[in-house]
C-alpha atoms as a PDB file:
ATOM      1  CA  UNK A   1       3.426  23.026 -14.916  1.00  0.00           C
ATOM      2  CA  UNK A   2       4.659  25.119 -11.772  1.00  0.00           C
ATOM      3  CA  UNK A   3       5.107  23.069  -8.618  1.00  0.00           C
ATOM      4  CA  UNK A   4       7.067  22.182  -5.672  1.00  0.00           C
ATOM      5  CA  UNK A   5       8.665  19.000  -4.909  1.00  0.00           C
ATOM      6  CA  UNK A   6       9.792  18.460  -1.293  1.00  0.00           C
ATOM      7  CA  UNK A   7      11.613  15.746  -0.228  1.00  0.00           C
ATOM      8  CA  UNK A   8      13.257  14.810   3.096  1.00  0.00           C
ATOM      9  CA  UNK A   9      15.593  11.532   4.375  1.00  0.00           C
ATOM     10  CA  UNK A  10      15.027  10.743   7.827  1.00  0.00           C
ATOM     11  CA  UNK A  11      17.631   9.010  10.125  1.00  0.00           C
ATOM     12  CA  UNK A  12      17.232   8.165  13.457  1.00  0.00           C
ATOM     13  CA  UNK A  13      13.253   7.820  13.623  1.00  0.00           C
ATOM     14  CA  UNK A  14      12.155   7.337  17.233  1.00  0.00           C
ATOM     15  CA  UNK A  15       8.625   7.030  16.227  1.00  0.00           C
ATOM     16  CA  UNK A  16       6.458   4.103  17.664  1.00  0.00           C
ATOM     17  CA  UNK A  17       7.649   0.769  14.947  1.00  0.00           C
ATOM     18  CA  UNK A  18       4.114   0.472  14.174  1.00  0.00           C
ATOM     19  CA  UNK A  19       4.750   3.893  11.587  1.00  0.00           C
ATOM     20  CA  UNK A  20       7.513   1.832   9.716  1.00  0.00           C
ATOM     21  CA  UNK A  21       6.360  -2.000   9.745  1.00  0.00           C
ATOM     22  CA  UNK A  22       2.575  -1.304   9.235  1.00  0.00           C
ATOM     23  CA  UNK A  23       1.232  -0.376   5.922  1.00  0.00           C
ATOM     24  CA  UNK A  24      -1.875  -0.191   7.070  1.00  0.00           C
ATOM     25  CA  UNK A  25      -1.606   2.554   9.884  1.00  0.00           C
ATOM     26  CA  UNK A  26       0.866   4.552   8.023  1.00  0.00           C
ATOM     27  CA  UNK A  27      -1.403   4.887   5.083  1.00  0.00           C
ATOM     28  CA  UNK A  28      -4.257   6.070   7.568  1.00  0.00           C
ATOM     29  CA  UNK A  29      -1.720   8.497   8.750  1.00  0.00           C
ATOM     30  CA  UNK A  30      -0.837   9.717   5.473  1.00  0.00           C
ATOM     31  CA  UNK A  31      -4.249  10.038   4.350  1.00  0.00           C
ATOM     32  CA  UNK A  32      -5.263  12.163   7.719  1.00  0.00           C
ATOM     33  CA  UNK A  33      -2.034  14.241   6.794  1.00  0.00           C
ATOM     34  CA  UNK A  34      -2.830  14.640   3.479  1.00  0.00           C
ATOM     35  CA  UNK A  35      -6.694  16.032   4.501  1.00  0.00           C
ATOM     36  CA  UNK A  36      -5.075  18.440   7.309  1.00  0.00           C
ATOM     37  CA  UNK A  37      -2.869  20.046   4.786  1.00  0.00           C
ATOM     38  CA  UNK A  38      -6.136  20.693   2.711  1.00  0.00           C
ATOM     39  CA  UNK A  39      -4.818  18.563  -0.310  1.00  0.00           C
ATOM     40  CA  UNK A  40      -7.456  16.039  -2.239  1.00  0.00           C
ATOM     41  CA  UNK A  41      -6.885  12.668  -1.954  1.00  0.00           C
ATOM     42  CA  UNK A  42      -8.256  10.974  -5.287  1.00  0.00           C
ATOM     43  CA  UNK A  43      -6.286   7.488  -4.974  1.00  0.00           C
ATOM     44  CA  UNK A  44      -3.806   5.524  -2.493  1.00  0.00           C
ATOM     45  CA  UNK A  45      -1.375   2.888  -2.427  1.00  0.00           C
ATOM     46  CA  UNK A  46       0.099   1.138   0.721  1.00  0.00           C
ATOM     47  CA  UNK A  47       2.357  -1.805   0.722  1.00  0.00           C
ATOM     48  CA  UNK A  48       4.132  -3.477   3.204  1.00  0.00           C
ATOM     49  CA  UNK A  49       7.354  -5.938   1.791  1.00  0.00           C
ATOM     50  CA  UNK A  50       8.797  -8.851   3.728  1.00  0.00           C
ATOM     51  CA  UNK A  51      11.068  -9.357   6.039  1.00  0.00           C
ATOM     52  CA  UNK A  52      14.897 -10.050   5.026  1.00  0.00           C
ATOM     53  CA  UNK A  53      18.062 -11.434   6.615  1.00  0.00           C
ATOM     54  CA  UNK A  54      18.316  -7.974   7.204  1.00  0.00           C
ATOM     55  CA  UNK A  55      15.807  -6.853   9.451  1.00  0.00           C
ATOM     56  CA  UNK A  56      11.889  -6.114   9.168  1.00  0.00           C
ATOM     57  CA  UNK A  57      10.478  -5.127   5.975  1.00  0.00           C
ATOM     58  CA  UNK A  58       9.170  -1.711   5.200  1.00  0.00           C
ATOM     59  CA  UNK A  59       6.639  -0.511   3.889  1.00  0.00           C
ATOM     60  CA  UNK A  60       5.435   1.990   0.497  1.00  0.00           C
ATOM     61  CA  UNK A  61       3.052   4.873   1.345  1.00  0.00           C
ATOM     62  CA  UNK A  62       1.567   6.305  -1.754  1.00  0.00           C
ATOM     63  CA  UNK A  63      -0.956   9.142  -1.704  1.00  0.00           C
ATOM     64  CA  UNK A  64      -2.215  10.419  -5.454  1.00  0.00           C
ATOM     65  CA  UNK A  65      -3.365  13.929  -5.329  1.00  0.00           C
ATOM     66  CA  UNK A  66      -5.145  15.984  -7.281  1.00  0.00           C
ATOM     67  CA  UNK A  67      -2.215  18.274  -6.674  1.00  0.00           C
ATOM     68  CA  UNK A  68       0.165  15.603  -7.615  1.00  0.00           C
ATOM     69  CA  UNK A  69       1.801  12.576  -4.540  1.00  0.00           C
ATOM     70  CA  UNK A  70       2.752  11.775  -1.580  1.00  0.00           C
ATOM     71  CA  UNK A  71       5.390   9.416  -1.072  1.00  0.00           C
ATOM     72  CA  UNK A  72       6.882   7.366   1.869  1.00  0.00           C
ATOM     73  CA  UNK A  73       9.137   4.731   2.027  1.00  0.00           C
ATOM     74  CA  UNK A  74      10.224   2.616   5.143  1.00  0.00           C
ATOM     75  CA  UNK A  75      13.250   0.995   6.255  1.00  0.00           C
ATOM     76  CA  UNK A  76      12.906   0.005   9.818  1.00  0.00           C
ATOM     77  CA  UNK A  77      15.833  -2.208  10.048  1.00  0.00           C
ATOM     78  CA  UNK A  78      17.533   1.590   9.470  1.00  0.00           C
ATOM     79  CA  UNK A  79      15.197   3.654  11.589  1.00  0.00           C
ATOM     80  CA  UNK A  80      15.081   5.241   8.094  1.00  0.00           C
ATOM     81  CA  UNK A  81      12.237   7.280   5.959  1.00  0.00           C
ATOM     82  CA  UNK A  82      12.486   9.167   3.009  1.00  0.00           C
ATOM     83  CA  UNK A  83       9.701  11.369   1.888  1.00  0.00           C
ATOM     84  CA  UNK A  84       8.687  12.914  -0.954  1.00  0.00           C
ATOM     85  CA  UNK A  85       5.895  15.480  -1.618  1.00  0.00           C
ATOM     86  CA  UNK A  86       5.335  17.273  -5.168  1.00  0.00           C
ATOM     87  CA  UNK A  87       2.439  19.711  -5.753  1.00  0.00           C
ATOM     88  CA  UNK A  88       1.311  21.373  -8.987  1.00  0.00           C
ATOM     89  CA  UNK A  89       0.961  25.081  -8.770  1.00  0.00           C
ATOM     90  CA  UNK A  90      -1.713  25.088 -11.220  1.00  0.00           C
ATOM     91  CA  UNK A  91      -4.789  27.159 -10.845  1.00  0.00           C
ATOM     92  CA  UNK A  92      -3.315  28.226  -7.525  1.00  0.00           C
ATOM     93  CA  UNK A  93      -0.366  27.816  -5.309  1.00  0.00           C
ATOM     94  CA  UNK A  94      -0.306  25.337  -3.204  1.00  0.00           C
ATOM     95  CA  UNK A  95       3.084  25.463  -1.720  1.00  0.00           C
ATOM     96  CA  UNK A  96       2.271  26.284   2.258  1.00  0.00           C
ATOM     97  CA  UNK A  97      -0.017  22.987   1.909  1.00  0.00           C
ATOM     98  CA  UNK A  98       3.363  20.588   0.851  1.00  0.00           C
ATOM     99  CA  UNK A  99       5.250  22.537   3.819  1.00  0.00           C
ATOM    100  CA  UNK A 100       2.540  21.914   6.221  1.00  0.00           C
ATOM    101  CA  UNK A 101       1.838  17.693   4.698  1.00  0.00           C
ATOM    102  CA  UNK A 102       5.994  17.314   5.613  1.00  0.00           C
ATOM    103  CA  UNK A 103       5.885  18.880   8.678  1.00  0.00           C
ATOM    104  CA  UNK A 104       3.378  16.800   9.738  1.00  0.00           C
ATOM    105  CA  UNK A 105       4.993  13.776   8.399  1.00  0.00           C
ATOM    106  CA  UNK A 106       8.579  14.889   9.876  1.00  0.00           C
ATOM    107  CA  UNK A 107       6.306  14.690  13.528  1.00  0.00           C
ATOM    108  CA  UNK A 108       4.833  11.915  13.008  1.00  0.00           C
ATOM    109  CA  UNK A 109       8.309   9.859  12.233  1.00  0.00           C
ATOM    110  CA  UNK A 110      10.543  12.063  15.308  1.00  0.00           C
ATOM    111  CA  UNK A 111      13.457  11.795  13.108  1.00  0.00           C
ATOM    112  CA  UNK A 112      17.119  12.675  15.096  1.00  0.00           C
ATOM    113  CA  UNK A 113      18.433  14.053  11.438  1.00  0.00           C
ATOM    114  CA  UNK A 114      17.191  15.344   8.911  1.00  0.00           C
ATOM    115  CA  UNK A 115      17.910  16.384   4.845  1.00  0.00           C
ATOM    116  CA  UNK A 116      15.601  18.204   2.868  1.00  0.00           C
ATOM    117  CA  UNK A 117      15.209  20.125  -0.209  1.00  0.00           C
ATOM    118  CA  UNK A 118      13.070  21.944  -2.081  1.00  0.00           C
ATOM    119  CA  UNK A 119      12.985  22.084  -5.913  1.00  0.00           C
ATOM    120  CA  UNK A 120      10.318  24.421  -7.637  1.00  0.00           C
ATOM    121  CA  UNK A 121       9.330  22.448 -10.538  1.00  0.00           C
ATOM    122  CA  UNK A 122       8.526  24.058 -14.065  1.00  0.00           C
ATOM    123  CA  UNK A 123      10.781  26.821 -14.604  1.00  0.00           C
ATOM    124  CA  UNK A 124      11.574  25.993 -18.462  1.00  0.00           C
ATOM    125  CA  UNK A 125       8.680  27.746 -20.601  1.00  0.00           C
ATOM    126  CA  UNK A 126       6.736  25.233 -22.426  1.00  0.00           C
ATOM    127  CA  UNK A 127       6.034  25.956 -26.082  1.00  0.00           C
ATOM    128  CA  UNK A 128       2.748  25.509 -27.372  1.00  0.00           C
ATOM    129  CA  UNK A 129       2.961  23.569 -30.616  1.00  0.00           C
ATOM    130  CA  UNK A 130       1.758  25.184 -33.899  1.00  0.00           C
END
């Protein structure tokens, strides 16, 4: 169960609205991310929520992979993403394709600030049962 799990919080986004109000066109996005970075798509889930006394709503990017997710959340009223990308090493590594999915993401959103982190996933041994 190796893997890597990126994730980045985005301040600041200067990107055109229509990347954190539309559900829609960011989950086209995502999925054209997702098949530049060589991952598999095998199921998807965008949602957009409504609008609040504070601001616009956002919207909920999901992106199953065979490889594990993609995740992006929206808060426009913020000029605010957070993203999250895990990948299973399994079978092969797959780390320089969840580099290459967030910096495409981290484009697409032209965020002023930036946090990420990397965790690698799987490190404890797992025990086959007798």
């Amino acid at each position: 169960m190796q893997g890597l799990h990126l994730t980045a919080d985005l301040r600041g986004c200067r990107c055109a609205p229509l990347w954190l109000l539309d559900a829609a066109a960011l989950g086209r996005a995502c999925a054209e991310a997702v098949r530049a970075a060589s991952l598999q798509p095998v199921g998807e889930l965008f949602h957009s929520f409504p609008a609040t006394e504070h601001g616009p709503g956002g919207v909920t990017a999901t992106v199953l992979l065979a490889e594990s997710h993609l995740c992006v959340h929206t808060w426009p009223e913020q000029m605010a993403v957070t993203l999250d990308v895990y990948v299973c090493n399994f079978g092969a590594d797959h780390s320089g394709r969840a580099h290459a999915l967030m910096d495409a993401l981290l484009a697409l959103f032209e965020p002023d600030t930036v946090e990420r982190h990397a965790l690698q996933r799987g490190s404890i041994a797992i025990e086959n049962a007798p």
